[in-house]
C-alpha atoms as a PDB file:
ATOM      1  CA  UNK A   1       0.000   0.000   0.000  1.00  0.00           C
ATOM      2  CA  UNK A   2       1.597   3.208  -1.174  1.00  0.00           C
ATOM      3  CA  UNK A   3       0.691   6.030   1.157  1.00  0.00           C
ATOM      4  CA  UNK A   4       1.911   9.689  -0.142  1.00  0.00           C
ATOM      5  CA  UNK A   5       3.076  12.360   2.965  1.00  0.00           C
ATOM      6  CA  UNK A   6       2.178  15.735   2.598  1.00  0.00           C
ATOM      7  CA  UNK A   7       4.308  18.461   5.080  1.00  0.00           C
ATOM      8  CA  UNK A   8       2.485  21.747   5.125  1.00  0.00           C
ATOM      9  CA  UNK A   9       5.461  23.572   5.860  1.00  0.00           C
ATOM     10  CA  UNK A  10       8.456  25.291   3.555  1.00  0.00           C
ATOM     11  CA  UNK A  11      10.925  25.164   6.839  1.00  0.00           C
ATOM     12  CA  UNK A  12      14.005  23.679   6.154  1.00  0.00           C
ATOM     13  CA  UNK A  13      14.539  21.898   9.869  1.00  0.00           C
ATOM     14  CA  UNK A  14      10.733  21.405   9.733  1.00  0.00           C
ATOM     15  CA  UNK A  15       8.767  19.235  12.617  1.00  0.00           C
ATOM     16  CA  UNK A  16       6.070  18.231   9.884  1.00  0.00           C
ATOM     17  CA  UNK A  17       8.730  17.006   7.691  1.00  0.00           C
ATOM     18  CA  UNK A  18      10.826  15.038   9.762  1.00  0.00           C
ATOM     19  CA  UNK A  19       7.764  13.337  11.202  1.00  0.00           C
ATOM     20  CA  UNK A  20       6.829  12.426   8.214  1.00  0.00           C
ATOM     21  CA  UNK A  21      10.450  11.432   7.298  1.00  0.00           C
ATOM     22  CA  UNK A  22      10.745   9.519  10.403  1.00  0.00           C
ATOM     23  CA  UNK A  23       7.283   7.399   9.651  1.00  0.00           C
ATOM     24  CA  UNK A  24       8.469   6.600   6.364  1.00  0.00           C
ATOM     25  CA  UNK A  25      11.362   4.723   8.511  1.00  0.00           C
ATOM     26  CA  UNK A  26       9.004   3.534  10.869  1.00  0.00           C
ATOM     27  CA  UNK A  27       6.281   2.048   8.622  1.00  0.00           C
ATOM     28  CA  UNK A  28       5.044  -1.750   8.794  1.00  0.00           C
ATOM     29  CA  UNK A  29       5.875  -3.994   6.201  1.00  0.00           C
ATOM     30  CA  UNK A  30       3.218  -4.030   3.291  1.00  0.00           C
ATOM     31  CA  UNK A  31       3.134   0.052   4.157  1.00  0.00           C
ATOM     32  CA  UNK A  32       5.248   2.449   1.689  1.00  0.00           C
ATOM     33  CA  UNK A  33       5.428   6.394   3.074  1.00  0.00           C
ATOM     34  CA  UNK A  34       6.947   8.064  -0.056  1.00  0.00           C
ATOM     35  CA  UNK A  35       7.620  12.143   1.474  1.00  0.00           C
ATOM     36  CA  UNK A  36       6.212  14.558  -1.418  1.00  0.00           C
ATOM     37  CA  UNK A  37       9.215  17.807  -2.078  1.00  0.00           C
ATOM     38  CA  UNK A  38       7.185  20.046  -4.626  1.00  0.00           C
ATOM     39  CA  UNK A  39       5.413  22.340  -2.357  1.00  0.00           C
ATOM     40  CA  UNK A  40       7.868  25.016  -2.710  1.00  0.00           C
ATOM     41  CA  UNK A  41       7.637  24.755  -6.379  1.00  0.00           C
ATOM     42  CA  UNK A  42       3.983  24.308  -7.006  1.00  0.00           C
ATOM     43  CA  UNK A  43       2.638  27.658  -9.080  1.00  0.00           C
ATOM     44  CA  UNK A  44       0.118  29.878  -7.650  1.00  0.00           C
ATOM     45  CA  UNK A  45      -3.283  28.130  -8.137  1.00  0.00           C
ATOM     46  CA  UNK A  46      -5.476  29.788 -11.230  1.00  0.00           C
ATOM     47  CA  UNK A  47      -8.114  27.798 -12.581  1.00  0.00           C
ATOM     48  CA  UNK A  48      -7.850  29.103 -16.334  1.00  0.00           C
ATOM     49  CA  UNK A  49      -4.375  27.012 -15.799  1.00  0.00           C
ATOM     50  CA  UNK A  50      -6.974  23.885 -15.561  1.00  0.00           C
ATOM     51  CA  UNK A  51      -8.728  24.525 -19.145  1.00  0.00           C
ATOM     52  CA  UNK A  52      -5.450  23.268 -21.035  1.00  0.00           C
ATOM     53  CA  UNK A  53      -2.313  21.296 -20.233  1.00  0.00           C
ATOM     54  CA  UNK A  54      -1.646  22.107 -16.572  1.00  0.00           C
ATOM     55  CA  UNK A  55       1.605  23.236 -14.885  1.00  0.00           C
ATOM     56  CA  UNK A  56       4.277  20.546 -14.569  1.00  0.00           C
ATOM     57  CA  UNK A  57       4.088  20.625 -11.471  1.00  0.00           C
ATOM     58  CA  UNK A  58       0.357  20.441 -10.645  1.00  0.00           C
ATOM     59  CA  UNK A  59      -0.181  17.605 -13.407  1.00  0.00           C
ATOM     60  CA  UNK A  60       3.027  15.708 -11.102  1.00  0.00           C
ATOM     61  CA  UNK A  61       0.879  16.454  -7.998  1.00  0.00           C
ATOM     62  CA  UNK A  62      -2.385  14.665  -9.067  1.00  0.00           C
ATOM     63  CA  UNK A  63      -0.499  12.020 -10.505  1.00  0.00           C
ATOM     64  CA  UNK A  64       1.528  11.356  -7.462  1.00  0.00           C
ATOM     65  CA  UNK A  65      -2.184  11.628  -5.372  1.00  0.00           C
ATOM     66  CA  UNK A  66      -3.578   9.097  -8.184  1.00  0.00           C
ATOM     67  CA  UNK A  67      -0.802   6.593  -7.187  1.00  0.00           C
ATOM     68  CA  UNK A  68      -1.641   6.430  -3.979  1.00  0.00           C
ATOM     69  CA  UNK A  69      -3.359   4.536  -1.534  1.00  0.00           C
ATOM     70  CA  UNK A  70      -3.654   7.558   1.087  1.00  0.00           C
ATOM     71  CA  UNK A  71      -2.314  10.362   1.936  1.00  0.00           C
ATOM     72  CA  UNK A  72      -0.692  11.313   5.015  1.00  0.00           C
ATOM     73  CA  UNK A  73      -0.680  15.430   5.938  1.00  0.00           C
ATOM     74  CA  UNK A  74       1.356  16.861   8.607  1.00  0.00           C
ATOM     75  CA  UNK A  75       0.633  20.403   8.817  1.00  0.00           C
ATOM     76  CA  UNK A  76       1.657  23.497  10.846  1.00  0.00           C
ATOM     77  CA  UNK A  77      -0.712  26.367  12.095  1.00  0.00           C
ATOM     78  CA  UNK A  78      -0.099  29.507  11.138  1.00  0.00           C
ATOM     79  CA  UNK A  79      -2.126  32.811  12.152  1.00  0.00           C
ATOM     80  CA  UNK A  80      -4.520  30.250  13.149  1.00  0.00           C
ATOM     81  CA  UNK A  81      -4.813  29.084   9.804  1.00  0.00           C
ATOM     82  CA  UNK A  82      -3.775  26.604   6.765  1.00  0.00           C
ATOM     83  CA  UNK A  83      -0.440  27.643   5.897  1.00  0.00           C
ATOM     84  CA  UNK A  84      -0.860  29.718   2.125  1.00  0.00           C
ATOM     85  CA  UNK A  85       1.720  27.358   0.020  1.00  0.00           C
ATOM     86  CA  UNK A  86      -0.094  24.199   1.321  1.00  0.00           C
ATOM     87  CA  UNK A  87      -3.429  25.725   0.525  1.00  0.00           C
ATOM     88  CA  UNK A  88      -2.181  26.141  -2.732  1.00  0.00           C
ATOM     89  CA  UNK A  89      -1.261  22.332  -2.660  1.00  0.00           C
ATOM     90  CA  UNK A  90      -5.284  21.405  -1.926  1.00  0.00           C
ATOM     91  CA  UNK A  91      -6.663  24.100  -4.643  1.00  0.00           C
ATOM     92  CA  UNK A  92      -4.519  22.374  -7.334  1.00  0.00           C
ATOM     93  CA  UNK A  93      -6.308  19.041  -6.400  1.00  0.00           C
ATOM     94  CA  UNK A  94      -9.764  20.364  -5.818  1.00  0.00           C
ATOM     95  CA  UNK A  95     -10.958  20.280  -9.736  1.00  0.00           C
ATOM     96  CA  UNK A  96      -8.783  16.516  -9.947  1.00  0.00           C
ATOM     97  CA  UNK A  97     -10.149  13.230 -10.498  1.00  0.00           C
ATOM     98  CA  UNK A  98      -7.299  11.568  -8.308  1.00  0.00           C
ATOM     99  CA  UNK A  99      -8.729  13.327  -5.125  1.00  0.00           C
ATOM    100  CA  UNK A 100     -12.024  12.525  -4.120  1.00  0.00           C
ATOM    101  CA  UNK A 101     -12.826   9.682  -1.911  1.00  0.00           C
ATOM    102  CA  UNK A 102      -8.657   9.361  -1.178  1.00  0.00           C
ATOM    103  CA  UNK A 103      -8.172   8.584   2.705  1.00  0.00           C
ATOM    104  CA  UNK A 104      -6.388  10.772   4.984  1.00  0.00           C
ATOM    105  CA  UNK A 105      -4.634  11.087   7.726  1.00  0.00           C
ATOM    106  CA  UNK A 106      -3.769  14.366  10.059  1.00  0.00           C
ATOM    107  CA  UNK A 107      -0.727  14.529  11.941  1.00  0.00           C
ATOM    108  CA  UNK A 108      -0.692  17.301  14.162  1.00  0.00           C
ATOM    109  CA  UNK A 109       2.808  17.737  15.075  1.00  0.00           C
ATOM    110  CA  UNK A 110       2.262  20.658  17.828  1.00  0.00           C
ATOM    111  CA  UNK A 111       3.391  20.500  21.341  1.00  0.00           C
ATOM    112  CA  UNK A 112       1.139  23.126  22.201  1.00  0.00           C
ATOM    113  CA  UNK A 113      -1.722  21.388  20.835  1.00  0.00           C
ATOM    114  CA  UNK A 114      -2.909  23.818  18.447  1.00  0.00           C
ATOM    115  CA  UNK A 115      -6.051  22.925  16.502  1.00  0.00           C
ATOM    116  CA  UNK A 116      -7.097  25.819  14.237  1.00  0.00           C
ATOM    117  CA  UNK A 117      -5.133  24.690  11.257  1.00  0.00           C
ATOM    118  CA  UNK A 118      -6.447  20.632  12.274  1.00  0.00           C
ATOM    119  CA  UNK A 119      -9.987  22.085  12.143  1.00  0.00           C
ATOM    120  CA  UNK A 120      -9.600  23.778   8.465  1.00  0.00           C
ATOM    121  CA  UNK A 121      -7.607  20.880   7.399  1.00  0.00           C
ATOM    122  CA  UNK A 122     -10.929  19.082   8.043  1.00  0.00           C
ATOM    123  CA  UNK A 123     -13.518  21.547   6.648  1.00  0.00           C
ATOM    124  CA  UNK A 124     -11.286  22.064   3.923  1.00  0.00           C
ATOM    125  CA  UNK A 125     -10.490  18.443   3.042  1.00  0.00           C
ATOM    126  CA  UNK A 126     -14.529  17.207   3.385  1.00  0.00           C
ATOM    127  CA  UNK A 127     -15.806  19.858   1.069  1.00  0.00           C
ATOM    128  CA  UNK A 128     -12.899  18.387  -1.415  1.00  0.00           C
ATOM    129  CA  UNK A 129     -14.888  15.013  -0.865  1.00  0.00           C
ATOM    130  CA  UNK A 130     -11.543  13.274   0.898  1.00  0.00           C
ATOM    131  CA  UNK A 131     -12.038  10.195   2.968  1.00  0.00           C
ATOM    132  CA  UNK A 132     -11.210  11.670   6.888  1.00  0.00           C
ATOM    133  CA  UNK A 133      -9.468   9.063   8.830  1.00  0.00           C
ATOM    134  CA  UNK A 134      -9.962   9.277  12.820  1.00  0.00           C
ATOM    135  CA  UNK A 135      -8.322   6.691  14.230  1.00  0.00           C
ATOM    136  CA  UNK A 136      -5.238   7.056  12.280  1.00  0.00           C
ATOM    137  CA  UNK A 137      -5.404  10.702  13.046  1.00  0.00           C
ATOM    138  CA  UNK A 138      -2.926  12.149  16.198  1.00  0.00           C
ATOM    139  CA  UNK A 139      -1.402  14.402  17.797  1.00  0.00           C
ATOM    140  CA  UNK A 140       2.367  13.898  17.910  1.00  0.00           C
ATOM    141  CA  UNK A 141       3.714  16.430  20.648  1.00  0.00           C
ATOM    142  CA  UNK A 142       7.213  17.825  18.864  1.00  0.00           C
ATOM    143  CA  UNK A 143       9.130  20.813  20.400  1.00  0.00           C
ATOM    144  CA  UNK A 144       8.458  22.696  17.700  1.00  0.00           C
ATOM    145  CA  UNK A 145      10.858  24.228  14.960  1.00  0.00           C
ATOM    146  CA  UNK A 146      14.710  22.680  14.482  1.00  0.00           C
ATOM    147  CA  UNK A 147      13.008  19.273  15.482  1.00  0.00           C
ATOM    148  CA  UNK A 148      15.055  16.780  13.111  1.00  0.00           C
ATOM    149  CA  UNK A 149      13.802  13.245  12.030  1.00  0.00           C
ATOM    150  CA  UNK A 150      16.865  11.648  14.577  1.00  0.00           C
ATOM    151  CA  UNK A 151      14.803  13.781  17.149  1.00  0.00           C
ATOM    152  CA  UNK A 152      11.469  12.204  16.736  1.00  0.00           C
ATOM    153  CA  UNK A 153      13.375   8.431  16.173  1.00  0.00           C
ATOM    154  CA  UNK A 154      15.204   9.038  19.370  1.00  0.00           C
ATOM    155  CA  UNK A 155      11.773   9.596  21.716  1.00  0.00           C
ATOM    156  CA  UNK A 156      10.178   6.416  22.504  1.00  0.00           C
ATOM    157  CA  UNK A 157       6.622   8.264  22.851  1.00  0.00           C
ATOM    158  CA  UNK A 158       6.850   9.498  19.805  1.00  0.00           C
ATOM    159  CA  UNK A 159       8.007   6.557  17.907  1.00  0.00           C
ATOM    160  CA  UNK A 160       5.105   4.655  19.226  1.00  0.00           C
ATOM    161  CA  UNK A 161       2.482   7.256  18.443  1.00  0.00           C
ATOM    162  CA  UNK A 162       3.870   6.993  14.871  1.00  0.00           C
ATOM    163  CA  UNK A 163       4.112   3.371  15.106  1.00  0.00           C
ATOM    164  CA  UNK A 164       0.307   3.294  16.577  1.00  0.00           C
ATOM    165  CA  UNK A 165      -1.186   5.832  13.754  1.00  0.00           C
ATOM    166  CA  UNK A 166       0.373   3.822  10.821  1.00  0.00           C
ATOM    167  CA  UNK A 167      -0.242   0.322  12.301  1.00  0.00           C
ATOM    168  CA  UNK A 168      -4.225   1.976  11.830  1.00  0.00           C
ATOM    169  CA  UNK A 169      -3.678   3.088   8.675  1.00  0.00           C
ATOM    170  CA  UNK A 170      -2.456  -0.092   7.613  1.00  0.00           C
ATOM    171  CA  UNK A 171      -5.858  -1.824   8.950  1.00  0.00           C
ATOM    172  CA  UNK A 172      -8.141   0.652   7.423  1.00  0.00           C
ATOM    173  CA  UNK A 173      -6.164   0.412   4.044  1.00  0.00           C
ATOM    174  CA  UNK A 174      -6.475  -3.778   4.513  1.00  0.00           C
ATOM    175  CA  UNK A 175     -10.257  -3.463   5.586  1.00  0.00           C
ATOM    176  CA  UNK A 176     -10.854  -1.392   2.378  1.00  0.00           C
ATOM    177  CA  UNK A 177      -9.291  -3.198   0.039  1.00  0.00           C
ATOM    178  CA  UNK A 178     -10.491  -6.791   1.712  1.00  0.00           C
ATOM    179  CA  UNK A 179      -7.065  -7.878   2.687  1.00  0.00           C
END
């Protein structure tokens, strides 16, 4: 089962990346975590780019999404919002084929707990017509910015949260696909 992990942050020593670097170490057998690296260069989203031949980039996206299994998002909160180049990311999927019905899983990577960002993730995602996971879904306390994928490996809480959310991923995936 191939399972495709969107970061909603740009951050170079991101927390939502390495998480979702560190899963992709951490997953079960049977469970591939691939990390997606385009956000940065994903064009602005206009939908008169959707009448013809889309952006490289975009047309990569939806393919990548098609591929996949599920999709795995680990996002940051920002001005208690959706983070602008990972909105971007969900407007270029919005008009795809590849999108709706996909299951998902939020990571929310905050030590403080924020839930703003978790709760327009999941507006945001059921008007797209995604599949919302809950018991996959967690909150994965990290201290916050600088947090490296050796960090998260190295704290046993954290590996078995990870360990925990995929292991639930995997049995939703098996359940849906009768395996």
């Amino acid at each position: 089962m191939r399972v495709l992990c969107l970061s909603g942050s740009l951050r170079r020593r991101s927390g939502n990346t390495a998480l979702l670097h560190a899963a992709a170490r951490l997953a079960p057998a049977g469970l591939h975590l691939s990390v997606y690296d385009g956000l940065a260069s994903l064009p602005l989203f206009n939908p008169d780019d959707e009448m013809e031949a889309l952006p490289a980039g975009a047309a990569a996206l939806r393919q990548l999404v098609g591929d996949s299994d599920a999709l795995l998002i680990a996002c940051p909160e920002y001005a208690h919002g959706v983070p602008g180049p990972f909105k971007n990311l969900l407007d270029w999927l919005v008009g795809s084929l590849e999108f709706p019905g996909k299951p998902v899983v939020l990571w929310n990577a905050s030590a403080r707990g924020s839930h703003h960002a978790q709760d327009a993730l999941r507006e945001i995602l059921r008007t797209m017509s995604a599949r919302l996971l809950a018991s996959p879904s967690v909150t994965i306390p990290l201290p916050g910015a600088g947090c490296e994928e050796g960090d998260v490996l190295a704290d046993p809480s954290q590996v078995a949260l990870v360990r925990g959310s995929l292991d639930a991923l995997a049995c939703e995936l098996a359940r849906a696909t009768g395996g």
